[in-house]
N, C-alpha and C. Protein backbone atom coordinates (compact mmCIF):
# COMPACT_ATOMS: atom_id res chain seq x y z
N UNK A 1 104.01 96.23 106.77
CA UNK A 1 105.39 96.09 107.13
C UNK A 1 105.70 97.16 108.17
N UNK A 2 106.38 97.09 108.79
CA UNK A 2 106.65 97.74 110.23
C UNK A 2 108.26 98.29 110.25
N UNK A 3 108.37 99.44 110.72
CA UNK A 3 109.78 99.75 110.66
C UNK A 3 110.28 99.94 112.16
N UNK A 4 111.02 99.50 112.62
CA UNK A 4 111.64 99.20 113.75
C UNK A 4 113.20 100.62 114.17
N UNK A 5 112.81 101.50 114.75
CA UNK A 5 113.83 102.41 114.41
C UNK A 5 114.51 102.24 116.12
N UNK A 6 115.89 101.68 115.39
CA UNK A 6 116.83 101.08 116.65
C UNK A 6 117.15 102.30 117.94
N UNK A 7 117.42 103.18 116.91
CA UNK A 7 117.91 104.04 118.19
C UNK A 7 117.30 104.80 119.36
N UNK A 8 115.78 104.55 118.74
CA UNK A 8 114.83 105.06 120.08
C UNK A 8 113.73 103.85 120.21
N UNK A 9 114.05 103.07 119.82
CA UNK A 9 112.90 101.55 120.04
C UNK A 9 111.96 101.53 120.20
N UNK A 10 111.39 102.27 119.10
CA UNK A 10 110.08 102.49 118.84
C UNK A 10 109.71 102.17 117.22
N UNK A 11 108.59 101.74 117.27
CA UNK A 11 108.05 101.29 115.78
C UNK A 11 107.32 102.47 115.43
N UNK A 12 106.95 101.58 113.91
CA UNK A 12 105.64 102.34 113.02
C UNK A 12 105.86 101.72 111.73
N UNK A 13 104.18 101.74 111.24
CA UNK A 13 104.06 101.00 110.28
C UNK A 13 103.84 102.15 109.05
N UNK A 14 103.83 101.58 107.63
CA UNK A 14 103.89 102.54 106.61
C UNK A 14 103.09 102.36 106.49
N UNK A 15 102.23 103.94 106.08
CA UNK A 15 100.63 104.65 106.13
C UNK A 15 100.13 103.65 104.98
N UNK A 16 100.87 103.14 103.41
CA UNK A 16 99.59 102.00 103.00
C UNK A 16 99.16 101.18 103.61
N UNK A 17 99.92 100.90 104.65
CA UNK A 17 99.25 98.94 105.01
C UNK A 17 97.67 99.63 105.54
N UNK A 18 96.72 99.93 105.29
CA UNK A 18 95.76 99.71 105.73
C UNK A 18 95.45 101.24 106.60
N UNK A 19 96.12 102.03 106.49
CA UNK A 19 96.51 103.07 107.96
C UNK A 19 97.32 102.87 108.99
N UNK A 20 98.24 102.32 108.30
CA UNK A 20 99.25 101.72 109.13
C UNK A 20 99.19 100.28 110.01
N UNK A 21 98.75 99.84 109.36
CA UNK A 21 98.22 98.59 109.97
C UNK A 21 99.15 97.42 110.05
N UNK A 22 99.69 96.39 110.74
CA UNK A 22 100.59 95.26 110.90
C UNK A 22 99.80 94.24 109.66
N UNK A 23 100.94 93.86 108.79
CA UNK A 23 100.44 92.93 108.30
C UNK A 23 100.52 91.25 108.12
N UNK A 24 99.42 90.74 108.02
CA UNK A 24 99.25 89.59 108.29
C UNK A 24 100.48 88.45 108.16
N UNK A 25 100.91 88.38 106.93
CA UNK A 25 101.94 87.36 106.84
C UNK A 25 103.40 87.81 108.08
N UNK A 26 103.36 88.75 108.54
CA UNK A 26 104.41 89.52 108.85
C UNK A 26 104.59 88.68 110.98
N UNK A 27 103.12 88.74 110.72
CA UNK A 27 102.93 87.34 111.97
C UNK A 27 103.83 86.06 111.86
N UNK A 28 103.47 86.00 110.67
CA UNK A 28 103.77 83.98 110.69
C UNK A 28 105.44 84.04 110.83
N UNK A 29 105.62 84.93 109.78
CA UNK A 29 107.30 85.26 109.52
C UNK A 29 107.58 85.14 111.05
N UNK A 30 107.40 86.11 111.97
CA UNK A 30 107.99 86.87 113.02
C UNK A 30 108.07 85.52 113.94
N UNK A 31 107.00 84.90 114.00
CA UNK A 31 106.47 83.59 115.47
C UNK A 31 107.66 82.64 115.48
N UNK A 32 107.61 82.00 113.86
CA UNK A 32 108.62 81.28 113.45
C UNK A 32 110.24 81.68 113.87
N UNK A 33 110.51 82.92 113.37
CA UNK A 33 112.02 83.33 113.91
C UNK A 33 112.12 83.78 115.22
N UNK A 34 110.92 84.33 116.24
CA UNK A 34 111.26 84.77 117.46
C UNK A 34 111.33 83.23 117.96
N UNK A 35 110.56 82.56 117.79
CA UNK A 35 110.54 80.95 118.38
C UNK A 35 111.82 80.35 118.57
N UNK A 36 112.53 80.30 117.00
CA UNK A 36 114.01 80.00 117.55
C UNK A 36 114.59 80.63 117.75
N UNK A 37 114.58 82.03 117.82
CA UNK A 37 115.97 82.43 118.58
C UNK A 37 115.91 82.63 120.08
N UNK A 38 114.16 82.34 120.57
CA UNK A 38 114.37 81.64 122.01
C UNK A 38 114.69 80.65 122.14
N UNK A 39 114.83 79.84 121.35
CA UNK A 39 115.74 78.10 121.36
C UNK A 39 116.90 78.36 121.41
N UNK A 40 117.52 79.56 120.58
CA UNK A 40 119.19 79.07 120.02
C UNK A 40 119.57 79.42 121.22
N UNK A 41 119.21 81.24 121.97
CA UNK A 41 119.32 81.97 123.21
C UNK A 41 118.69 81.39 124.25
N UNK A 42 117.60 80.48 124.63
CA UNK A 42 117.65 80.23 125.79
C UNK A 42 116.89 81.43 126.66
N UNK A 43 116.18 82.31 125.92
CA UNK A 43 115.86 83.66 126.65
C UNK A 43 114.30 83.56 125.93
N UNK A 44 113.32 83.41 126.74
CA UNK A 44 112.07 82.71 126.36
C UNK A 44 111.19 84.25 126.35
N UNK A 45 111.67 85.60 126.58
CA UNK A 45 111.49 86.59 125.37
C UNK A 45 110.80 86.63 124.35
N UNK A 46 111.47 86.12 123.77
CA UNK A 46 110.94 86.32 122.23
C UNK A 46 109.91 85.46 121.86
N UNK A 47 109.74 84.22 122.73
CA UNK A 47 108.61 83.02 122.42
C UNK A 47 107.52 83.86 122.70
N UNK A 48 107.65 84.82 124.14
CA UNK A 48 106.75 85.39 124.77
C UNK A 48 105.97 86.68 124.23
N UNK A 49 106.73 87.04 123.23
CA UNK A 49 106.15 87.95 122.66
C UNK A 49 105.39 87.52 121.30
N UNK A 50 105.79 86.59 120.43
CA UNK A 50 105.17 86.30 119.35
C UNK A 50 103.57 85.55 120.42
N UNK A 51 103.49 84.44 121.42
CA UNK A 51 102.72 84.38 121.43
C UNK A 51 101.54 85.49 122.13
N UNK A 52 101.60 86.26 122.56
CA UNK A 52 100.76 87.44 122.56
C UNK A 52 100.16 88.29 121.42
N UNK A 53 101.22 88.16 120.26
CA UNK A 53 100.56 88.37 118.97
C UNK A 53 99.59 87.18 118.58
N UNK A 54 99.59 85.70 118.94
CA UNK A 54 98.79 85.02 118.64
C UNK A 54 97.72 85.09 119.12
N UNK A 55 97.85 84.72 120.68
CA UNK A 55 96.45 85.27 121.19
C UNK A 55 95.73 86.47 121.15
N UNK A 56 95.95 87.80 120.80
CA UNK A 56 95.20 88.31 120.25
C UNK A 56 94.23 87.64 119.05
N UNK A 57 95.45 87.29 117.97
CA UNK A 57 94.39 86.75 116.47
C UNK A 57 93.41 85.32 117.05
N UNK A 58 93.85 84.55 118.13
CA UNK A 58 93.08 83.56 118.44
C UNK A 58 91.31 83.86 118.72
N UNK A 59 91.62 85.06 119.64
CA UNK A 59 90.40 85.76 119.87
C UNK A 59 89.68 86.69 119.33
N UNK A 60 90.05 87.42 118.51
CA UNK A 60 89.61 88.23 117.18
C UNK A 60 88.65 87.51 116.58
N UNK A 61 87.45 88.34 116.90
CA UNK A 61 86.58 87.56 115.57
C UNK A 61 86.77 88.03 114.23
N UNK A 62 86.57 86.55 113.37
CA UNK A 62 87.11 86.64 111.84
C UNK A 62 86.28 86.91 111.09
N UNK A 63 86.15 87.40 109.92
CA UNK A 63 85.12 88.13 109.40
C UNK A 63 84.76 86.23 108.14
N UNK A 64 83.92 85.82 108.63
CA UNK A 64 83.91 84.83 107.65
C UNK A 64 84.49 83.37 107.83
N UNK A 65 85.15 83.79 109.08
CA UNK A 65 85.98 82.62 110.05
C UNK A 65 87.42 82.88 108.93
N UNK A 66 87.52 84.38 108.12
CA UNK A 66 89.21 84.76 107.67
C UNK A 66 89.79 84.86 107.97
N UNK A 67 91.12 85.38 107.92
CA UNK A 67 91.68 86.47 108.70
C UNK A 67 92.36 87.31 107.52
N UNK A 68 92.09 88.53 107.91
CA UNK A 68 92.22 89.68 106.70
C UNK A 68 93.63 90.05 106.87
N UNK A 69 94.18 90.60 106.02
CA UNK A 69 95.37 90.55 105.94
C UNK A 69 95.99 91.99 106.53
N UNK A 70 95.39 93.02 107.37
CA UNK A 70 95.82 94.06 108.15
C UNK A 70 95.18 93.89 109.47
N UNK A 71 96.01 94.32 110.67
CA UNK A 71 95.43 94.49 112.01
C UNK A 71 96.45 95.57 111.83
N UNK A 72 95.37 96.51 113.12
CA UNK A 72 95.91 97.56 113.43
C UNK A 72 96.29 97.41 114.75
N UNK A 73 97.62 97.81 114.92
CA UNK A 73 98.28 97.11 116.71
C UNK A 73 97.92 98.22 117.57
N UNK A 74 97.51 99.35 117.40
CA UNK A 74 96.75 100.47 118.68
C UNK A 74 95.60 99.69 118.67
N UNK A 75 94.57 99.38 118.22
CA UNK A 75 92.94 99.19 118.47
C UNK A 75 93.20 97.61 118.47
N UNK A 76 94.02 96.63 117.89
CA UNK A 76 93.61 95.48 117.75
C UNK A 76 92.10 94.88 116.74
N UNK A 77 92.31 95.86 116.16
CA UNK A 77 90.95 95.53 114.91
C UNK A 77 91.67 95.36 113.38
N UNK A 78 90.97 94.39 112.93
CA UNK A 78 91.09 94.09 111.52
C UNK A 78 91.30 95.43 110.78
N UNK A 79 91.90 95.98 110.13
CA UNK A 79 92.05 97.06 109.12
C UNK A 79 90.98 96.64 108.09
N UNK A 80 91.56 96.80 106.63
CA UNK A 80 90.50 96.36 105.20
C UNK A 80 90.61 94.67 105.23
N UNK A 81 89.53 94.71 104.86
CA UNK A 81 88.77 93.23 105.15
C UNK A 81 89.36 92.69 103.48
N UNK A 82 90.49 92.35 103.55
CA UNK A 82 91.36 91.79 101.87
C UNK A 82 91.45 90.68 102.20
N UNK A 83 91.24 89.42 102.40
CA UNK A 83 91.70 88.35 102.78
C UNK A 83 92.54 87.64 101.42
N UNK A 84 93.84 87.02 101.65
CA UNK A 84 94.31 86.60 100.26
C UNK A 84 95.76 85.77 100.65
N UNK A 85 95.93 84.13 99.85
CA UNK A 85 97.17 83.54 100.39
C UNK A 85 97.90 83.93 99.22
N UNK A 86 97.89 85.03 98.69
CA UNK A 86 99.47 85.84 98.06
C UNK A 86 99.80 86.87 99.16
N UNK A 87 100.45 87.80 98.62
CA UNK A 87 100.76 88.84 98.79
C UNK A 87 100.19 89.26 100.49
N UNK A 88 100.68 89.44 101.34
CA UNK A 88 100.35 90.28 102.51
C UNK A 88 99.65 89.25 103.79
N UNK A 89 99.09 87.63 102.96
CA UNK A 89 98.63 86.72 103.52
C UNK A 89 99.80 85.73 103.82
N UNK A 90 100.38 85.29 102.38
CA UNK A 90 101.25 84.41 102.39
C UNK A 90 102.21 83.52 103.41
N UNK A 91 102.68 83.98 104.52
CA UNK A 91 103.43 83.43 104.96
C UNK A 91 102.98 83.10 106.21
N UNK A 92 101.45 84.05 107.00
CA UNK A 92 101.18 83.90 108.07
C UNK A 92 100.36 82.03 107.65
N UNK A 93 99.65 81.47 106.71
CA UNK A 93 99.22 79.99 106.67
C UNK A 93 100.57 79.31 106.75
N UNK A 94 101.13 79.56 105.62
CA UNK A 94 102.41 78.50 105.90
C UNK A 94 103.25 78.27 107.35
N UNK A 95 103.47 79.35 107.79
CA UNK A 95 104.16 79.00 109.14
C UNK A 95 103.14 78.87 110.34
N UNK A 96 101.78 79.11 110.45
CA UNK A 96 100.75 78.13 111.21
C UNK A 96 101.92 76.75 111.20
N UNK A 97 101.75 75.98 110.30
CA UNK A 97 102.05 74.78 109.93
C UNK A 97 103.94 74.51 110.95
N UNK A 98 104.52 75.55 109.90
CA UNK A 98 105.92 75.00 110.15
C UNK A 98 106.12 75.54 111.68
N UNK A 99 105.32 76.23 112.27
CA UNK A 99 105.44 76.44 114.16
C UNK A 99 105.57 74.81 114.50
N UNK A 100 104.02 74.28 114.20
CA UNK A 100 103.65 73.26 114.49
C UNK A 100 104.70 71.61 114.20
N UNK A 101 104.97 72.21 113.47
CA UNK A 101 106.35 71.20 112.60
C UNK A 101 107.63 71.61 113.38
N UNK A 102 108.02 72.51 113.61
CA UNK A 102 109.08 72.90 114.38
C UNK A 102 108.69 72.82 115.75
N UNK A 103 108.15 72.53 116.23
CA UNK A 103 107.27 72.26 117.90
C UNK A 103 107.45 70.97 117.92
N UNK A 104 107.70 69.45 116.66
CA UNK A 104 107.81 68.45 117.07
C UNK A 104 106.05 68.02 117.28
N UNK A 105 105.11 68.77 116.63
CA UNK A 105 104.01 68.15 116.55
C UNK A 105 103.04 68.83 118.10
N UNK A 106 104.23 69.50 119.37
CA UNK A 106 103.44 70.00 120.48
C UNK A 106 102.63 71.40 120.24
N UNK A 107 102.89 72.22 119.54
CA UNK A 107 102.09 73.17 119.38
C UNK A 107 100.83 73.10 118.85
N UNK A 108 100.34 72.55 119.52
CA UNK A 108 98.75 71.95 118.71
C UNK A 108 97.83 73.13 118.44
N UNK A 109 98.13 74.05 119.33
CA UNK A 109 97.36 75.80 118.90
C UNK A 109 97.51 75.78 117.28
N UNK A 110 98.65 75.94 117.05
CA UNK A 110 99.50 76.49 115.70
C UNK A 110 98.51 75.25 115.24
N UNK A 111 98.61 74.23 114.83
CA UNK A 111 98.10 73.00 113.89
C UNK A 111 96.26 73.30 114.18
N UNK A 112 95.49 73.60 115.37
CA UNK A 112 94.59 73.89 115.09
C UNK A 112 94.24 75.31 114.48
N UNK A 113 95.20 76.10 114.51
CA UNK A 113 94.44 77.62 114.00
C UNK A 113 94.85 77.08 112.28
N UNK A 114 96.24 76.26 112.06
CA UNK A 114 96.25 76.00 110.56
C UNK A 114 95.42 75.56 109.69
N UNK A 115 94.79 74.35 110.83
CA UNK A 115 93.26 73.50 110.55
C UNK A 115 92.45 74.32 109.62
N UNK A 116 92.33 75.28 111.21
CA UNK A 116 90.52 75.60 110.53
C UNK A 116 91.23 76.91 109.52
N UNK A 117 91.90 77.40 109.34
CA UNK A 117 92.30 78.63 108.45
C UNK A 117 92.34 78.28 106.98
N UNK A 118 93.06 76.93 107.18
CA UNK A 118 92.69 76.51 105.46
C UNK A 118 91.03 75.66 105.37
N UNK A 119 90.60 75.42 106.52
CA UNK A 119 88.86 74.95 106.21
C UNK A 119 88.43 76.40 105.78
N UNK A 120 88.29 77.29 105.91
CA UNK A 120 87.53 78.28 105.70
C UNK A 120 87.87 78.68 104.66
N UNK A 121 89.20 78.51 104.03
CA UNK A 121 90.17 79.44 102.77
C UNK A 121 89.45 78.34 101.91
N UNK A 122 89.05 77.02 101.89
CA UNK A 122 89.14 76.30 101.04
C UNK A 122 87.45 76.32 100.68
N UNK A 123 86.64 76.85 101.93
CA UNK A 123 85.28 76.87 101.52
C UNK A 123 84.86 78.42 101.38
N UNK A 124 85.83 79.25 101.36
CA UNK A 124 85.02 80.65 100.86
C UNK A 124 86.21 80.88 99.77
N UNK A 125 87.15 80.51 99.67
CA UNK A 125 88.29 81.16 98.39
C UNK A 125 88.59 80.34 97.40
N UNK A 126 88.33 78.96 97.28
CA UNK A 126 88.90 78.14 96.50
C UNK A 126 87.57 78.10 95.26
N UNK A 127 88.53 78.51 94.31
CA UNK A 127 87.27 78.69 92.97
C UNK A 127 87.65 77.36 92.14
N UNK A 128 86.93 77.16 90.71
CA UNK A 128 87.42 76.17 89.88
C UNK A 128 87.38 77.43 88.27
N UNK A 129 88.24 77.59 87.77
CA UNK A 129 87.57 78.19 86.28
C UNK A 129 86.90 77.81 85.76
N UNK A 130 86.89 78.25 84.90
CA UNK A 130 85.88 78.01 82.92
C UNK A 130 86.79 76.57 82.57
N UNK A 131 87.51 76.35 82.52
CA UNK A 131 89.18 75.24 81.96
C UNK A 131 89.52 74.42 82.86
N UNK A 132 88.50 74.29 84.02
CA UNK A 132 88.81 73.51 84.95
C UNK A 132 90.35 73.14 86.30
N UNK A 133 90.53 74.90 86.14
CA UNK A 133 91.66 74.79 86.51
C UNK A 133 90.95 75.12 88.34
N UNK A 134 92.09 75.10 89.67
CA UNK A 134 91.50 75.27 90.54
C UNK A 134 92.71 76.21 90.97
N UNK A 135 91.89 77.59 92.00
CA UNK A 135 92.65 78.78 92.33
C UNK A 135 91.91 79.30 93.57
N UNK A 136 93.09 79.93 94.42
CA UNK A 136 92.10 80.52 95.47
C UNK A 136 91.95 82.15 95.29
N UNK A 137 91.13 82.40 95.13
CA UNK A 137 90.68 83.64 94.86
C UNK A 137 91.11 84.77 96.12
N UNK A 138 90.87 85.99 96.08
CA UNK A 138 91.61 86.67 97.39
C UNK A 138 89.95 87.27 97.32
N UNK A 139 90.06 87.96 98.64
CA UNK A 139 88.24 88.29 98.91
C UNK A 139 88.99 90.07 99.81
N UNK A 140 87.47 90.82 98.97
CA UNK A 140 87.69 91.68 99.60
C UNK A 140 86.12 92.77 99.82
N UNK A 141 86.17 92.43 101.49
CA UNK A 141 85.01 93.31 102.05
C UNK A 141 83.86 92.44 101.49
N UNK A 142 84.10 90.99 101.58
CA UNK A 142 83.00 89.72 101.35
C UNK A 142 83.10 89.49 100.09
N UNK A 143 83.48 90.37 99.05
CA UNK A 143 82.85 89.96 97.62
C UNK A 143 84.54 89.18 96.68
N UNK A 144 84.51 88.25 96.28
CA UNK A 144 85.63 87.58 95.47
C UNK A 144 86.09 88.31 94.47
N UNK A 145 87.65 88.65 94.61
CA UNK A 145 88.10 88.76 93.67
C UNK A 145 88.97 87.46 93.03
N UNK A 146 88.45 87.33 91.48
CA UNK A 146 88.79 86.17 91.17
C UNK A 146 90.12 86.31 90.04
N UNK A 147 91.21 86.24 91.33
CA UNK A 147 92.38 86.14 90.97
C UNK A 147 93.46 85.21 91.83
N UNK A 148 94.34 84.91 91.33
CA UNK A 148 95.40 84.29 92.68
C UNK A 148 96.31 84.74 92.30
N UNK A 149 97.65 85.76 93.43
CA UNK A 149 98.49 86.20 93.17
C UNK A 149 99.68 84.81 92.85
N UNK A 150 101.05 85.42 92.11
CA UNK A 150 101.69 84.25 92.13
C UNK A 150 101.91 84.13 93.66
N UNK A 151 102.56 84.85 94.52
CA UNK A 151 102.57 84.15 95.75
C UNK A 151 101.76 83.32 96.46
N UNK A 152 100.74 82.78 96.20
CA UNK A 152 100.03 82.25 95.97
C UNK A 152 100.26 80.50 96.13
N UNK A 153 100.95 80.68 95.06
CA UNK A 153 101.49 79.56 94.56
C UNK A 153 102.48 78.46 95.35
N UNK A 154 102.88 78.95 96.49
CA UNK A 154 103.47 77.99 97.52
C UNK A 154 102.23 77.29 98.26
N UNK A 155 100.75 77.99 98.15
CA UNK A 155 99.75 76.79 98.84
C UNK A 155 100.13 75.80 98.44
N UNK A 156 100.02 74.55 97.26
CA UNK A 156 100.19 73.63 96.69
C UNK A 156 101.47 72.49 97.63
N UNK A 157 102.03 73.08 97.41
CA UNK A 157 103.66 72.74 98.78
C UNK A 157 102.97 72.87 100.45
N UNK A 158 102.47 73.74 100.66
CA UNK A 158 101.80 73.67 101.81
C UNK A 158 100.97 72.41 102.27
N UNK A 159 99.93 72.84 101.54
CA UNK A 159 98.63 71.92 101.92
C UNK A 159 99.13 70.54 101.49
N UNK A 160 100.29 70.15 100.86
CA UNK A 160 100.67 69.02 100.89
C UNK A 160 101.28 68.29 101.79
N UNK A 161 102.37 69.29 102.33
CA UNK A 161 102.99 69.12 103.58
C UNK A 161 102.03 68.52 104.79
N UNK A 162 100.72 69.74 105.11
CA UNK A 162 99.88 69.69 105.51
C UNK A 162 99.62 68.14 105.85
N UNK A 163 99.44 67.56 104.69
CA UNK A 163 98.71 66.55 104.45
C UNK A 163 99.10 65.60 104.79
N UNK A 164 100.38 65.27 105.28
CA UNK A 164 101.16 64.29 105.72
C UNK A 164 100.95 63.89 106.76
N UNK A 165 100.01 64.41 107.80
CA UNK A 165 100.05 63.88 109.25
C UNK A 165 98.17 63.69 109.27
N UNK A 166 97.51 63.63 108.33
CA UNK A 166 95.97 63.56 108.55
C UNK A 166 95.37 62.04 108.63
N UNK A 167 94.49 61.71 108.40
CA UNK A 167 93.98 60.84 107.93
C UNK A 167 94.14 60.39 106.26
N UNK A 168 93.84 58.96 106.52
CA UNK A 168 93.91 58.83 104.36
C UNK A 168 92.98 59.41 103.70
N UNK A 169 91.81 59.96 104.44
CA UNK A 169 91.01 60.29 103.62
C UNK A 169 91.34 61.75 103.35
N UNK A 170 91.49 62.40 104.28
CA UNK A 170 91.74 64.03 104.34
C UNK A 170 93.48 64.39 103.60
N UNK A 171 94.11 63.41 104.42
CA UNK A 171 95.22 63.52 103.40
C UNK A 171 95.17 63.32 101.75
N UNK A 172 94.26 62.22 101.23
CA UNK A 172 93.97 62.17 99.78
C UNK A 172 93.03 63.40 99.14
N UNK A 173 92.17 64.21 99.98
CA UNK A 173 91.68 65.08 99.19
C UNK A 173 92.87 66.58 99.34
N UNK A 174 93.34 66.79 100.12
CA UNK A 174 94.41 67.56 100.56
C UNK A 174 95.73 67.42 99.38
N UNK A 175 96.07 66.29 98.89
CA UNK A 175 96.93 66.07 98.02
C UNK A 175 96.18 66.43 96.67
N UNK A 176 94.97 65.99 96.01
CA UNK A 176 94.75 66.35 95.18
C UNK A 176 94.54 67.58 94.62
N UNK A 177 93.76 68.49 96.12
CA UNK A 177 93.93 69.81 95.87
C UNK A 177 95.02 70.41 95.79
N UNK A 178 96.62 70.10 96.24
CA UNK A 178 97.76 70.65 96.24
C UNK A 178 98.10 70.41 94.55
N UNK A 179 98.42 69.09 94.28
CA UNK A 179 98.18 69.01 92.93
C UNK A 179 97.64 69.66 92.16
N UNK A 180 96.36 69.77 92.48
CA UNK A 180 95.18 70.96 91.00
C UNK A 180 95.95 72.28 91.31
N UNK A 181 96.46 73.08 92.75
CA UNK A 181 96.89 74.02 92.62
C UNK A 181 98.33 74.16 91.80
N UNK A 182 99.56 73.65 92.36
CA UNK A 182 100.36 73.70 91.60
C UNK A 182 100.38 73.32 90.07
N UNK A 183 99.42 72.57 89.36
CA UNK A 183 98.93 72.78 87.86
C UNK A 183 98.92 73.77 87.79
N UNK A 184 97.71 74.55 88.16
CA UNK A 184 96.96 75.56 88.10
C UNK A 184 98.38 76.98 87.97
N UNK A 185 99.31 76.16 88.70
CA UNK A 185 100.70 77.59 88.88
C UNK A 185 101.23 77.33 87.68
N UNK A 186 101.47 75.60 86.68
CA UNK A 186 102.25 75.72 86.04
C UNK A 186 101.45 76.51 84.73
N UNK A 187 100.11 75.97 84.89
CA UNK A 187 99.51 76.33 83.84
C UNK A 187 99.72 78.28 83.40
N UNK A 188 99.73 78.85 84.65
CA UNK A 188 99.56 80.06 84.26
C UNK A 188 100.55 80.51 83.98
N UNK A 189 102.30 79.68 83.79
CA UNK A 189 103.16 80.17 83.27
C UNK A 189 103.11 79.97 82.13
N UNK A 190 103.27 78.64 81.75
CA UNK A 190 103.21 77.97 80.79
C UNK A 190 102.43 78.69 79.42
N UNK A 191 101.33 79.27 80.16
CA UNK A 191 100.09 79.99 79.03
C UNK A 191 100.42 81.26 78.60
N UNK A 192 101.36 81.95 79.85
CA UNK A 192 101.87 83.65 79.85
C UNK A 192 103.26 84.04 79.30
């Protein structure tokens, strides 16, 4: 998280994220709201700056084809290699999507980086339990940790959404996995 101090317009991030590192969901958030308020204003600013935060991550190589949930904005390098769609991940997958949805389907960048971000989340993070339940695990420095935060829990709504503009086939496995996940959310209330 980044603190923005108005009166001399200058940033800085707080020493946990990583060493101060920008964090990941903090992208998706930002693209999405600078996007329209170059729509509402008319002052193409703010479009211009979120996408420069993209192209950086476009070109970043991913550790695993991930993307970890700290960059550091002096060096432009990945911070700790945590990859995870709770907490610190969360919002940069979902708004991939809703750029692309709010673009009217033209931002095809946004819909391909969403693509392959959940291909890779779904073939290095997506576990099944002991109970047959299905969860995406968060990964850190390659090795799984096998947990899913509740934030987490809006994949299910996502990848469904997702799923609405694919093929029948990709859309039917896309739905079922949204399904097993949101189980998987009710289950862990339900049980706790």
């Amino acid at each position: 998280t980044f603190i923005l101090l108005l009166n001399s317009g200058t940033s800085k991030n707080y020493a946990w994220a990583s060493s101060s590192s920008s964090i990941l969901a903090e992208f998706g958030s930002l693209h999405l709201e600078f996007m329209y308020l170059s729509e509402i204003t008319g002052n193409l600013v703010y479009k211009e700056k979120v996408f420069k935060i993209r192209e950086v991550l476009m070109k970043l190589e991913k550790p695993q084809g991930l993307y970890p949930n700290y960059l550091n904005p002096r060096t432009a390098r990945w911070g700790q290699h945590h990859i995870s769609l709770g907490a610190l991940g969360d919002s940069f997958y979902e708004y991939l999507l809703k750029a692309w949805i709010q673009s009217g389907g033209e931002d095809q960048q946004a819909r391909q980086m969403y693509d392959e971000a959940i291909q890779g989340v779904e073939k290095k993070l997506l576990q099944t339990s002991k109970s047959g339940l299905k969860y995406f695990a968060d990964m850190r420095y390659g090795r799984l940790d096998h947990k899913m935060d509740h934030l987490a829990c809006f994949s299910g709504g996502m990848l469904a959404l997702g799923a609405q503009s694919l093929p029948d086939d990709r859309k039917e496995h896309y739905l079922t996995l949204a399904k097993d996940l949101g189980n998987t959310c009710h289950e862990s209330y339900d049980r706790t």
